[in-house]
N, C-alpha and C. Protein backbone atom coordinates (compact mmCIF):
# COMPACT_ATOMS: atom_id res chain seq x y z
N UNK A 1 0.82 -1.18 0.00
CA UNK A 1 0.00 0.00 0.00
C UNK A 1 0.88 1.26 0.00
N UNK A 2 1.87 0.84 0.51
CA UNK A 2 2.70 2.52 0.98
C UNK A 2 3.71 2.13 -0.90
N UNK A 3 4.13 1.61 -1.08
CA UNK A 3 4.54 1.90 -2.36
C UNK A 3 4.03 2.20 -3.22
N UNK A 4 2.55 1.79 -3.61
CA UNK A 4 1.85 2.59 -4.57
C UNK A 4 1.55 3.90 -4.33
N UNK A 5 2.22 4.36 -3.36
CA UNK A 5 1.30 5.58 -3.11
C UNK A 5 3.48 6.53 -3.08
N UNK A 6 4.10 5.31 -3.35
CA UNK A 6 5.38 6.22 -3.31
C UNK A 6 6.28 6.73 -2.21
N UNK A 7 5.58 6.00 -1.33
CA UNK A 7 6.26 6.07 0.40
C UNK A 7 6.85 4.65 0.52
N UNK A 8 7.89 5.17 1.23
CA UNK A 8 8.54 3.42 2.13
C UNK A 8 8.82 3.86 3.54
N UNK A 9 9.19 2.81 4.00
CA UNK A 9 9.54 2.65 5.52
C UNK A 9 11.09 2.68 5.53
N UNK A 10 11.86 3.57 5.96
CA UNK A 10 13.66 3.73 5.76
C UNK A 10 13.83 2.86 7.14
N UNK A 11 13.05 2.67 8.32
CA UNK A 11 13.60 1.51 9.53
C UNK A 11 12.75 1.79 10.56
N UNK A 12 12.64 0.47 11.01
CA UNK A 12 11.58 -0.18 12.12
C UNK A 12 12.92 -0.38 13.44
N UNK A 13 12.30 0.37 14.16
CA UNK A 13 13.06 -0.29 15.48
C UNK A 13 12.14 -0.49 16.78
N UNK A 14 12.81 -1.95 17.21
CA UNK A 14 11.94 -2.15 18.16
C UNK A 14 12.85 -2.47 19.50
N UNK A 15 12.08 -3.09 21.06
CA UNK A 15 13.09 -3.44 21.74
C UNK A 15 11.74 -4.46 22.34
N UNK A 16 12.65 -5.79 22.41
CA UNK A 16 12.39 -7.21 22.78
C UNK A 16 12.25 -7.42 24.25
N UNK A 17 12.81 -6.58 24.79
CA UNK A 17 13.07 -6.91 26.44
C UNK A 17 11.77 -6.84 27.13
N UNK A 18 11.65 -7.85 28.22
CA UNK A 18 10.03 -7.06 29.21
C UNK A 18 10.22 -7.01 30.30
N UNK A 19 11.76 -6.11 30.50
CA UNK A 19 12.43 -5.12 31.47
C UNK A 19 12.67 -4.38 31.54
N UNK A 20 13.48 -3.48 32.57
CA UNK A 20 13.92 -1.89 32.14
C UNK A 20 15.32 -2.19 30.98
N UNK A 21 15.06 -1.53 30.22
CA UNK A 21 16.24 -1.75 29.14
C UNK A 21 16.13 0.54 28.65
N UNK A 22 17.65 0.49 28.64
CA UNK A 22 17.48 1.90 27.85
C UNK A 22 17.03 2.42 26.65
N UNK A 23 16.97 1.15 26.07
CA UNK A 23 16.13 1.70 24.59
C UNK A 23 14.83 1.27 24.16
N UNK A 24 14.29 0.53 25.70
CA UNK A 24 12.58 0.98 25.97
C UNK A 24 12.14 2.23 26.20
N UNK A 25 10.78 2.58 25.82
CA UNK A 25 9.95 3.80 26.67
C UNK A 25 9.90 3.53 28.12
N UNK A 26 10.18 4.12 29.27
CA UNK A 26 10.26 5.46 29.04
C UNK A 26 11.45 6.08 28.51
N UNK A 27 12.60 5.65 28.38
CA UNK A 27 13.71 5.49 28.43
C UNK A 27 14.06 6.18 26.68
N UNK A 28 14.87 6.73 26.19
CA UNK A 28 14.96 7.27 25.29
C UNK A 28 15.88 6.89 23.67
N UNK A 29 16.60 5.38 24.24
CA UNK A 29 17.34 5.36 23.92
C UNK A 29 17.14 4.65 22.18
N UNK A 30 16.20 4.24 21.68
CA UNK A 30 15.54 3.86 19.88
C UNK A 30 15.48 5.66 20.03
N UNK A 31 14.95 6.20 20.49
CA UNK A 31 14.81 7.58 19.42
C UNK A 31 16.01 8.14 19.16
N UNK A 32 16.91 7.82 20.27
CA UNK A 32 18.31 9.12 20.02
C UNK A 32 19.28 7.98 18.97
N UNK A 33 18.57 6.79 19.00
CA UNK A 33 18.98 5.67 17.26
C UNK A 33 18.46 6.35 16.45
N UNK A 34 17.39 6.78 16.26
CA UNK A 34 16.93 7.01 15.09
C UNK A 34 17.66 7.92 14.94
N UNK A 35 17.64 9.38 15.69
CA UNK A 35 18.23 10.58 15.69
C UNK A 35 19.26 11.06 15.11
N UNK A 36 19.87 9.71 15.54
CA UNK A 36 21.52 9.67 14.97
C UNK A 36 21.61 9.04 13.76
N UNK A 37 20.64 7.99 13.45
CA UNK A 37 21.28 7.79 11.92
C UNK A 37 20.53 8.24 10.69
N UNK A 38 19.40 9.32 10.93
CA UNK A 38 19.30 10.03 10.12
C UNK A 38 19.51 11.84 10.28
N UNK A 39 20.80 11.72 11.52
CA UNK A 39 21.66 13.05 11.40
C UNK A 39 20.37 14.35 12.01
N UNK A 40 19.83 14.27 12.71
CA UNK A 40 19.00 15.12 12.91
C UNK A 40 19.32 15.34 14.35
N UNK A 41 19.01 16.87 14.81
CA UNK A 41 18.74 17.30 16.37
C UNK A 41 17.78 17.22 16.68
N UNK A 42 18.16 16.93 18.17
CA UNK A 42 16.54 16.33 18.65
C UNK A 42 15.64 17.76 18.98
N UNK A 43 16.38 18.70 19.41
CA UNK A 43 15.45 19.83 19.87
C UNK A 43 15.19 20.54 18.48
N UNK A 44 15.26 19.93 17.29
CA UNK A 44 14.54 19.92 16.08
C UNK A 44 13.74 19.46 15.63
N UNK A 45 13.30 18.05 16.66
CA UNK A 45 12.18 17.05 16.32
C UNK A 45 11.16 16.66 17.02
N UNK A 46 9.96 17.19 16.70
CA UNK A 46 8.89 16.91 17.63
C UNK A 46 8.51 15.52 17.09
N UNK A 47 8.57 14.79 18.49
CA UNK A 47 7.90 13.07 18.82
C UNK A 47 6.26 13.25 19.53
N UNK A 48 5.25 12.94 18.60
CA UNK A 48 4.13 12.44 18.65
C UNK A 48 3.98 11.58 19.54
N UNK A 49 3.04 11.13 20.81
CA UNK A 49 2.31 10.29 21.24
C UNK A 49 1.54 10.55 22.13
N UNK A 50 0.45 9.72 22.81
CA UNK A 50 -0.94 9.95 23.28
C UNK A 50 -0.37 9.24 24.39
N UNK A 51 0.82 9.01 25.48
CA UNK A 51 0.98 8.31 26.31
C UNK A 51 2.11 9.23 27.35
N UNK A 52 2.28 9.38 28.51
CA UNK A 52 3.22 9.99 29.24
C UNK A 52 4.22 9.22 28.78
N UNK A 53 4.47 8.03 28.83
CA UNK A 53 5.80 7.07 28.32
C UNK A 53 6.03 7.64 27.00
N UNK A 54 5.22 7.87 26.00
CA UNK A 54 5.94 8.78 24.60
C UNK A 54 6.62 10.54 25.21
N UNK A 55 5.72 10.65 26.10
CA UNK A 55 6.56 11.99 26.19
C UNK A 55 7.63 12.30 27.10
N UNK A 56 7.69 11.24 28.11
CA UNK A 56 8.92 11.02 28.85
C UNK A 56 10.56 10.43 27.94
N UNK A 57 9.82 9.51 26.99
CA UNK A 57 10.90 9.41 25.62
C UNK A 57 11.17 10.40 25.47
N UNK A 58 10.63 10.91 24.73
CA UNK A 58 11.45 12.45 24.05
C UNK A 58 11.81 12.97 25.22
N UNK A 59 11.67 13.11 26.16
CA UNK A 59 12.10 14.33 27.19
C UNK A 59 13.61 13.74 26.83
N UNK A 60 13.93 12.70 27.36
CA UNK A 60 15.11 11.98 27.63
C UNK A 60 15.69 11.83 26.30
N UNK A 61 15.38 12.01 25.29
CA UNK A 61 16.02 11.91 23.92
C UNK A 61 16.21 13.27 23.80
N UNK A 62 15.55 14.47 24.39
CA UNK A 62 16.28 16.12 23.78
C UNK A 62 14.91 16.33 23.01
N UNK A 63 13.91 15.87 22.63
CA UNK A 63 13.16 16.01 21.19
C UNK A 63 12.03 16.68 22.26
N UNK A 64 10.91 17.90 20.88
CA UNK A 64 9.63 18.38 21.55
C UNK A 64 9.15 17.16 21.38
N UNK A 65 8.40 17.96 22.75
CA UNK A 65 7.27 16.59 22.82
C UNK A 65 5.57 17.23 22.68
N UNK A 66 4.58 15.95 22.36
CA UNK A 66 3.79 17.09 21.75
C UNK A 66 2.45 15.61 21.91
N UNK A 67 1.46 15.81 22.69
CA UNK A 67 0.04 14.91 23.04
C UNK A 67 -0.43 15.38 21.73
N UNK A 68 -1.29 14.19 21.18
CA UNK A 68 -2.30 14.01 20.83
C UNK A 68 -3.53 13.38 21.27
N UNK A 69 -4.57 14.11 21.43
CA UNK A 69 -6.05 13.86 22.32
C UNK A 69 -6.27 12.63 21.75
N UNK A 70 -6.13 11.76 21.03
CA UNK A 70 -6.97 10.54 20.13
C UNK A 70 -6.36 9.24 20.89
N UNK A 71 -6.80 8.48 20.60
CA UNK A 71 -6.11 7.23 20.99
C UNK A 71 -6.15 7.47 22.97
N UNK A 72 -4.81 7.42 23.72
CA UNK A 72 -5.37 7.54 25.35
C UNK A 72 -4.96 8.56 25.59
N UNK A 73 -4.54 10.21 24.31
CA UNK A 73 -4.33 11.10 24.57
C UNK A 73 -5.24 11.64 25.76
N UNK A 74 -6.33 11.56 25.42
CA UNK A 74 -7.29 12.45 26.16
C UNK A 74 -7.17 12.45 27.81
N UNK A 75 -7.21 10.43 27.73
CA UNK A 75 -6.99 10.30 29.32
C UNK A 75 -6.00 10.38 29.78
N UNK A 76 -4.97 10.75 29.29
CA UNK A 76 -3.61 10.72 29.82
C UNK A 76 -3.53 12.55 29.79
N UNK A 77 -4.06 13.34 29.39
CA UNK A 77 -4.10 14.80 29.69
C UNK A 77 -4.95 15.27 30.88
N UNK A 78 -6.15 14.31 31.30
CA UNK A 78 -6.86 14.61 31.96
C UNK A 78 -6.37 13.74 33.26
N UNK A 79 -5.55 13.26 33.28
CA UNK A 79 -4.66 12.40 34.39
C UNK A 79 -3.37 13.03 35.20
N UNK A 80 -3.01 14.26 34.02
CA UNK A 80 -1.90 15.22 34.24
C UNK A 80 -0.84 14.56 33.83
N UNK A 81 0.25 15.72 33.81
CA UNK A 81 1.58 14.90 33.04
C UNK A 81 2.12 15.79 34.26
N UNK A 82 3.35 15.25 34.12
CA UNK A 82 4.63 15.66 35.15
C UNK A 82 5.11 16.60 35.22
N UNK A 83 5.22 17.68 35.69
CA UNK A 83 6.16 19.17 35.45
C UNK A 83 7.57 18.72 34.99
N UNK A 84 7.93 18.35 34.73
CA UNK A 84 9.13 18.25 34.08
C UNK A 84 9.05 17.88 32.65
N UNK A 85 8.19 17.66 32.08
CA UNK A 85 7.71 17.04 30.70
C UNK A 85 7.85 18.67 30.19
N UNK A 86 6.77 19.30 30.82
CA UNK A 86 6.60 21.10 30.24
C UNK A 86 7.95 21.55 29.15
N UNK A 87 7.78 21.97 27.90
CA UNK A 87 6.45 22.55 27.43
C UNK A 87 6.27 20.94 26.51
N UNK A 88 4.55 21.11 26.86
CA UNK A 88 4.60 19.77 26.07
C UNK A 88 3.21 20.62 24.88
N UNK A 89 3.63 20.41 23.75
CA UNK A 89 1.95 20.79 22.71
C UNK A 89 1.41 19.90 22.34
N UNK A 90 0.08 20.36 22.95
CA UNK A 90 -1.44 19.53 22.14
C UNK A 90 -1.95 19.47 21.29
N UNK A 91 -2.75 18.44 21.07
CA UNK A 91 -3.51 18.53 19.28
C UNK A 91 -4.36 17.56 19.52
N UNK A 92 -5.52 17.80 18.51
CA UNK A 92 -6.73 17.16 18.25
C UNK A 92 -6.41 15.70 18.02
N UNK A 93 -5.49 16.01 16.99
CA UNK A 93 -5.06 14.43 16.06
C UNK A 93 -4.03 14.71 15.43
N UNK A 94 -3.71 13.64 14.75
CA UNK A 94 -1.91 14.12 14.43
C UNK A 94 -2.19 14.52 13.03
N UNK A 95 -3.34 15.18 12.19
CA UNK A 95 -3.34 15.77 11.18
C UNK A 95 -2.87 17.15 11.83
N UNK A 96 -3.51 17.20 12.72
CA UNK A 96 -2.97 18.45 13.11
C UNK A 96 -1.68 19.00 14.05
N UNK A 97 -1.09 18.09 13.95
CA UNK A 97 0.08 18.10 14.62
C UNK A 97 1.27 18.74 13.30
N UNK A 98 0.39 17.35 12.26
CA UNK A 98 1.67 18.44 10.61
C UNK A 98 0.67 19.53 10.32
N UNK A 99 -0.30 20.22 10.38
CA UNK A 99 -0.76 21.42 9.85
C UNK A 99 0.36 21.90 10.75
N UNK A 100 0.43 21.93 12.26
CA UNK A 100 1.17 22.96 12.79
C UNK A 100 2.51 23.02 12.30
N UNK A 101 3.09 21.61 12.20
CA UNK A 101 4.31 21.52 12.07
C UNK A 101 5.04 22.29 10.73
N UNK A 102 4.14 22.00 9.53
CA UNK A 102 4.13 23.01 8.05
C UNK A 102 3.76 24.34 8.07
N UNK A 103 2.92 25.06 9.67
CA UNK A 103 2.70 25.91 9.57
C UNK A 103 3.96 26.63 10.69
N UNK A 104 5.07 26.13 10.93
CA UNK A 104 5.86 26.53 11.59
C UNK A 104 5.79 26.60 13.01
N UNK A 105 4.40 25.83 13.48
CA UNK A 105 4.01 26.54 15.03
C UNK A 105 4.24 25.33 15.78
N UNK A 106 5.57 24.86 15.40
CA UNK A 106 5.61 23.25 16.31
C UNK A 106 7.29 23.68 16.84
């Protein structure tokens, strides 16, 4: 499906462990992989997710971090997040996460 349409997947990373390992969530350590091998700064890259464990990732990887209400966004905003997460940005859904992001306001 994603090739007809002219998209691919450049890499899947996962982590196997069902312990604390550093390159589980919360833990940061697959994003600052990714980070690094496609050469990017993290306080250049806003990481998407609807979970405190996605946004405790990025904290710990350097990257914005940024809720989306959909999925257990909602209950996980209405549960509170951690003062140390701050500044974290919200969104409806992650269409609107790239309107902001193309509109510069990410």
């Amino acid at each position: 499906m994603l090739a007809s349409r002219n998209a691919k997947v450049d890499m899947i990373l996962c982590c196997g462990y069902d312990h604390k390992c550093p390159r589980r969530k919360p833990s940061g350590g697959m994003l600052r992989e990714a980070l690094a091998h496609y050469h990017v700064a993290p306080a250049d890259t806003p990481f998407v997710g609807d979970q405190a464990d996605d946004l405790k990732a990025a904290f710990h990887a350097g990257c914005k971090r940024v809720l989306v209400r959909t999925g257990l966004g909602s209950k996980t905003l209405a549960e509170g997040l951690p003062q140390y997460l701050s500044p974290v940005a919200v969104h409806d859904d992650l269409a609107a996460v790239v309107s902001a992001q193309l509109a510069g306001k990410l």
